[in-house]
C-alpha atoms as a PDB file:
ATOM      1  CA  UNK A   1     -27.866  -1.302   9.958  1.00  0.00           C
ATOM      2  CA  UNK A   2     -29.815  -3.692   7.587  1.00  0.00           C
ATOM      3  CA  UNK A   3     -31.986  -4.647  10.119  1.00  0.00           C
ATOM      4  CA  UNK A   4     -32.368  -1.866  12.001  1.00  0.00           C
ATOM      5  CA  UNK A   5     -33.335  -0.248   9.057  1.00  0.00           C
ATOM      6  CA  UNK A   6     -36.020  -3.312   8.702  1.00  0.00           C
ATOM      7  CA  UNK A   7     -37.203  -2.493  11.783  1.00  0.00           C
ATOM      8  CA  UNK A   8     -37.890   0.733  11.682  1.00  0.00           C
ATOM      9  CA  UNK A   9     -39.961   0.218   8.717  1.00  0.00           C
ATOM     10  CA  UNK A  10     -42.392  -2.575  10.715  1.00  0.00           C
ATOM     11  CA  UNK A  11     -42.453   0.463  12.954  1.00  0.00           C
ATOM     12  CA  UNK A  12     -43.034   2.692  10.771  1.00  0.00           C
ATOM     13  CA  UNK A  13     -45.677   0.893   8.909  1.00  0.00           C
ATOM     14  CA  UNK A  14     -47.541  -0.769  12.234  1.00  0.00           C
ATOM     15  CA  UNK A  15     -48.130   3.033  13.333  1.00  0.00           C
ATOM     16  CA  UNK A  16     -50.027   4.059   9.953  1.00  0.00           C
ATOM     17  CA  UNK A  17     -51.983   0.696  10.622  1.00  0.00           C
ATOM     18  CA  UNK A  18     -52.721   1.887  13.919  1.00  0.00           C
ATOM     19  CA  UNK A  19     -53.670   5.536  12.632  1.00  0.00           C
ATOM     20  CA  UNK A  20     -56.041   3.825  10.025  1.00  0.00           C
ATOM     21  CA  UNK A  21     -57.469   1.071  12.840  1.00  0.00           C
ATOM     22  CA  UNK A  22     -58.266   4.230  14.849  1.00  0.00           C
ATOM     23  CA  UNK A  23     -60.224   5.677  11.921  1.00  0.00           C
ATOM     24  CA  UNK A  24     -62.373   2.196  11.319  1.00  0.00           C
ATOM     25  CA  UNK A  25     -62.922   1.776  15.247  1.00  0.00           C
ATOM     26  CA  UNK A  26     -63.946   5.153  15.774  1.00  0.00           C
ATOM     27  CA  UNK A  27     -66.505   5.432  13.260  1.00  0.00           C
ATOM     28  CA  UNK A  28     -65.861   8.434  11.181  1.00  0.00           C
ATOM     29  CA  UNK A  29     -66.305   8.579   7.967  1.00  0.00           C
ATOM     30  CA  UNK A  30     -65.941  10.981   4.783  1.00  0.00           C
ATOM     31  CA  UNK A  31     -66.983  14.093   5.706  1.00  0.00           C
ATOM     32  CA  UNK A  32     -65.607  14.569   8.733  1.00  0.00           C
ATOM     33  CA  UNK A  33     -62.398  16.403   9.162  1.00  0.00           C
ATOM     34  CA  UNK A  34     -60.601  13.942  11.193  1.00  0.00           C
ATOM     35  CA  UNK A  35     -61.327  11.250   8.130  1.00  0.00           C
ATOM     36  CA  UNK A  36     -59.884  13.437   5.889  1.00  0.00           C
ATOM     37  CA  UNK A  37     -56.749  14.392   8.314  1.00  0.00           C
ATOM     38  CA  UNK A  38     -55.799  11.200   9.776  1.00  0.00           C
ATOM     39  CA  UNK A  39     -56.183   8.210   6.302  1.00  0.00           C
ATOM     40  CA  UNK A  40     -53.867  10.252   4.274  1.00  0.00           C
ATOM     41  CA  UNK A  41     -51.519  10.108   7.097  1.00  0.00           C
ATOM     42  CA  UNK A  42     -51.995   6.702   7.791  1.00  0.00           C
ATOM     43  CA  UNK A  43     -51.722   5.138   4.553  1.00  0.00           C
ATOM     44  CA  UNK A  44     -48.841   7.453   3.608  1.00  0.00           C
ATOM     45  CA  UNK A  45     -46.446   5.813   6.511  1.00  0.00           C
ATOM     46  CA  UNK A  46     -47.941   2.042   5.908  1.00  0.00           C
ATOM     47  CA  UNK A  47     -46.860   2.999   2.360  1.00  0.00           C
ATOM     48  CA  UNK A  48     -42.938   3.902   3.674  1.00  0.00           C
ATOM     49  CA  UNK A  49     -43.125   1.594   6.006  1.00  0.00           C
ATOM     50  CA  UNK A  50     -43.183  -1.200   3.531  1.00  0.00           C
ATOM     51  CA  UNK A  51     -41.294   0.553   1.253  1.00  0.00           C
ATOM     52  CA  UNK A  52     -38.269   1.032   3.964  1.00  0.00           C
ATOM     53  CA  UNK A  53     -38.875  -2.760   5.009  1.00  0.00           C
ATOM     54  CA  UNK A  54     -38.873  -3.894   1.089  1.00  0.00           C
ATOM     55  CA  UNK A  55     -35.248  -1.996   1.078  1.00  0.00           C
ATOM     56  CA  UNK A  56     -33.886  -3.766   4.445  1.00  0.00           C
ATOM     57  CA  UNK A  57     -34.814  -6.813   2.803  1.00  0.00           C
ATOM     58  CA  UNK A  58     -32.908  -6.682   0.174  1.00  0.00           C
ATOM     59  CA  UNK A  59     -30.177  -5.166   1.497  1.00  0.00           C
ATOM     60  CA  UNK A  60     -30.130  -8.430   4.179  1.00  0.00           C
ATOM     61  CA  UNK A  61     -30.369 -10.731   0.830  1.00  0.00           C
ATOM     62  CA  UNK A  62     -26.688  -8.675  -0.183  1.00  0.00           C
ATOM     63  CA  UNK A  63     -25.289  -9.545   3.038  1.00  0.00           C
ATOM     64  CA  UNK A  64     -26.196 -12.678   3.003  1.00  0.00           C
ATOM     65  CA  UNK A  65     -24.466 -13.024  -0.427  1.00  0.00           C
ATOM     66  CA  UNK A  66     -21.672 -11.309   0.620  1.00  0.00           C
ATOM     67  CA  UNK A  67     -21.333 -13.675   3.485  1.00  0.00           C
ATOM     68  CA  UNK A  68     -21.927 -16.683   1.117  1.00  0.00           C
ATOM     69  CA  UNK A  69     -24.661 -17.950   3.426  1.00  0.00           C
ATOM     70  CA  UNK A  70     -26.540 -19.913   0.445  1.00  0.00           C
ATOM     71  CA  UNK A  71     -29.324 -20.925   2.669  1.00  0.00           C
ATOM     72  CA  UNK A  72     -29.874 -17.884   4.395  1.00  0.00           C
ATOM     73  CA  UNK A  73     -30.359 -16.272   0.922  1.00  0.00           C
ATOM     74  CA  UNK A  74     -32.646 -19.085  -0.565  1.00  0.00           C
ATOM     75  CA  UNK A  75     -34.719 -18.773   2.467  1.00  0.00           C
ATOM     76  CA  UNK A  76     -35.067 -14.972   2.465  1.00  0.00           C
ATOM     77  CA  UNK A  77     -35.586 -15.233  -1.490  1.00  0.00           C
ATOM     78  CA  UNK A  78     -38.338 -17.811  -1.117  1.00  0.00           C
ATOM     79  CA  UNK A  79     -40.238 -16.006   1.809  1.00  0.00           C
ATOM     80  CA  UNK A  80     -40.515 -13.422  -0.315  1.00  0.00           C
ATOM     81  CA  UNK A  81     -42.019 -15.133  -3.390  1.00  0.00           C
ATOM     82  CA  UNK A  82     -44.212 -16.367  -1.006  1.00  0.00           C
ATOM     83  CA  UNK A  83     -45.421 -13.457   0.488  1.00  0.00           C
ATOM     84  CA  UNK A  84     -45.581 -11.622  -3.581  1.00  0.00           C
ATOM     85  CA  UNK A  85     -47.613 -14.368  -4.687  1.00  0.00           C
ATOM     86  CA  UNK A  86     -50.298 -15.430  -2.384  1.00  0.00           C
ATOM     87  CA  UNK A  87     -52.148 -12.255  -3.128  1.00  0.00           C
ATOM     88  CA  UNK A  88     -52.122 -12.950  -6.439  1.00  0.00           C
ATOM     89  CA  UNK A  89     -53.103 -16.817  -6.699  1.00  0.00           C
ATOM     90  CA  UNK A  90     -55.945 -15.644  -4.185  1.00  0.00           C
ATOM     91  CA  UNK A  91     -57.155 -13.472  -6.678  1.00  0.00           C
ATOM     92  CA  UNK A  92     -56.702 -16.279  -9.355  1.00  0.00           C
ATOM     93  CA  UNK A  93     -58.394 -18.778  -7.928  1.00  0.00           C
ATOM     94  CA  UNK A  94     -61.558 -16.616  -6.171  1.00  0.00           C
ATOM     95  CA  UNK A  95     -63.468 -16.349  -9.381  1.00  0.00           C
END
């Protein structure tokens, strides 16, 4: 369940990616009523699609405890750290 759950997020998300690729490729912009259909929509499911990811992931990390796999839940832990803090040390270290 944990990672179909996972999955559906990517899923979930990758569509609203999609939406909002459509959008950029296509050229519209503000004004049009397309634009102002279609990037609500598509950030709105990138938004639960990470959020429903976010929630597999941890709920793999409680498995993992449960099944005393220590490595499997230092290597999910760190991935994660990882993927929280480049953002932020890329925004550190550009000015």
């Amino acid at each position: 369940m944990k990672k179909r759950l996972y999955n559906i997020g990517i899923m979930i998300g990758g569509f609203g990616i999609i939406i909002l690729l459509v959008l950029i490729f296509s050229g519209e912009a503000y004004p049009s009523i397309l634009f102002k259909m279609l990037a609500p929509i598509g950030l709105f499911l990138t938004f639960i699609g990470v959020i429903i990811s976010f929630i597999g992931w941890l709920l793999m990390i409680k498995d993992a405890i449960e099944e005393k796999a220590g490595l499997d839940v230092k290597g999910l832990i760190f991935i994660g750290i990882i993927i929280f803090l480049i953002p932020i040390l890329k925004n550190i270290f550009s000015n």
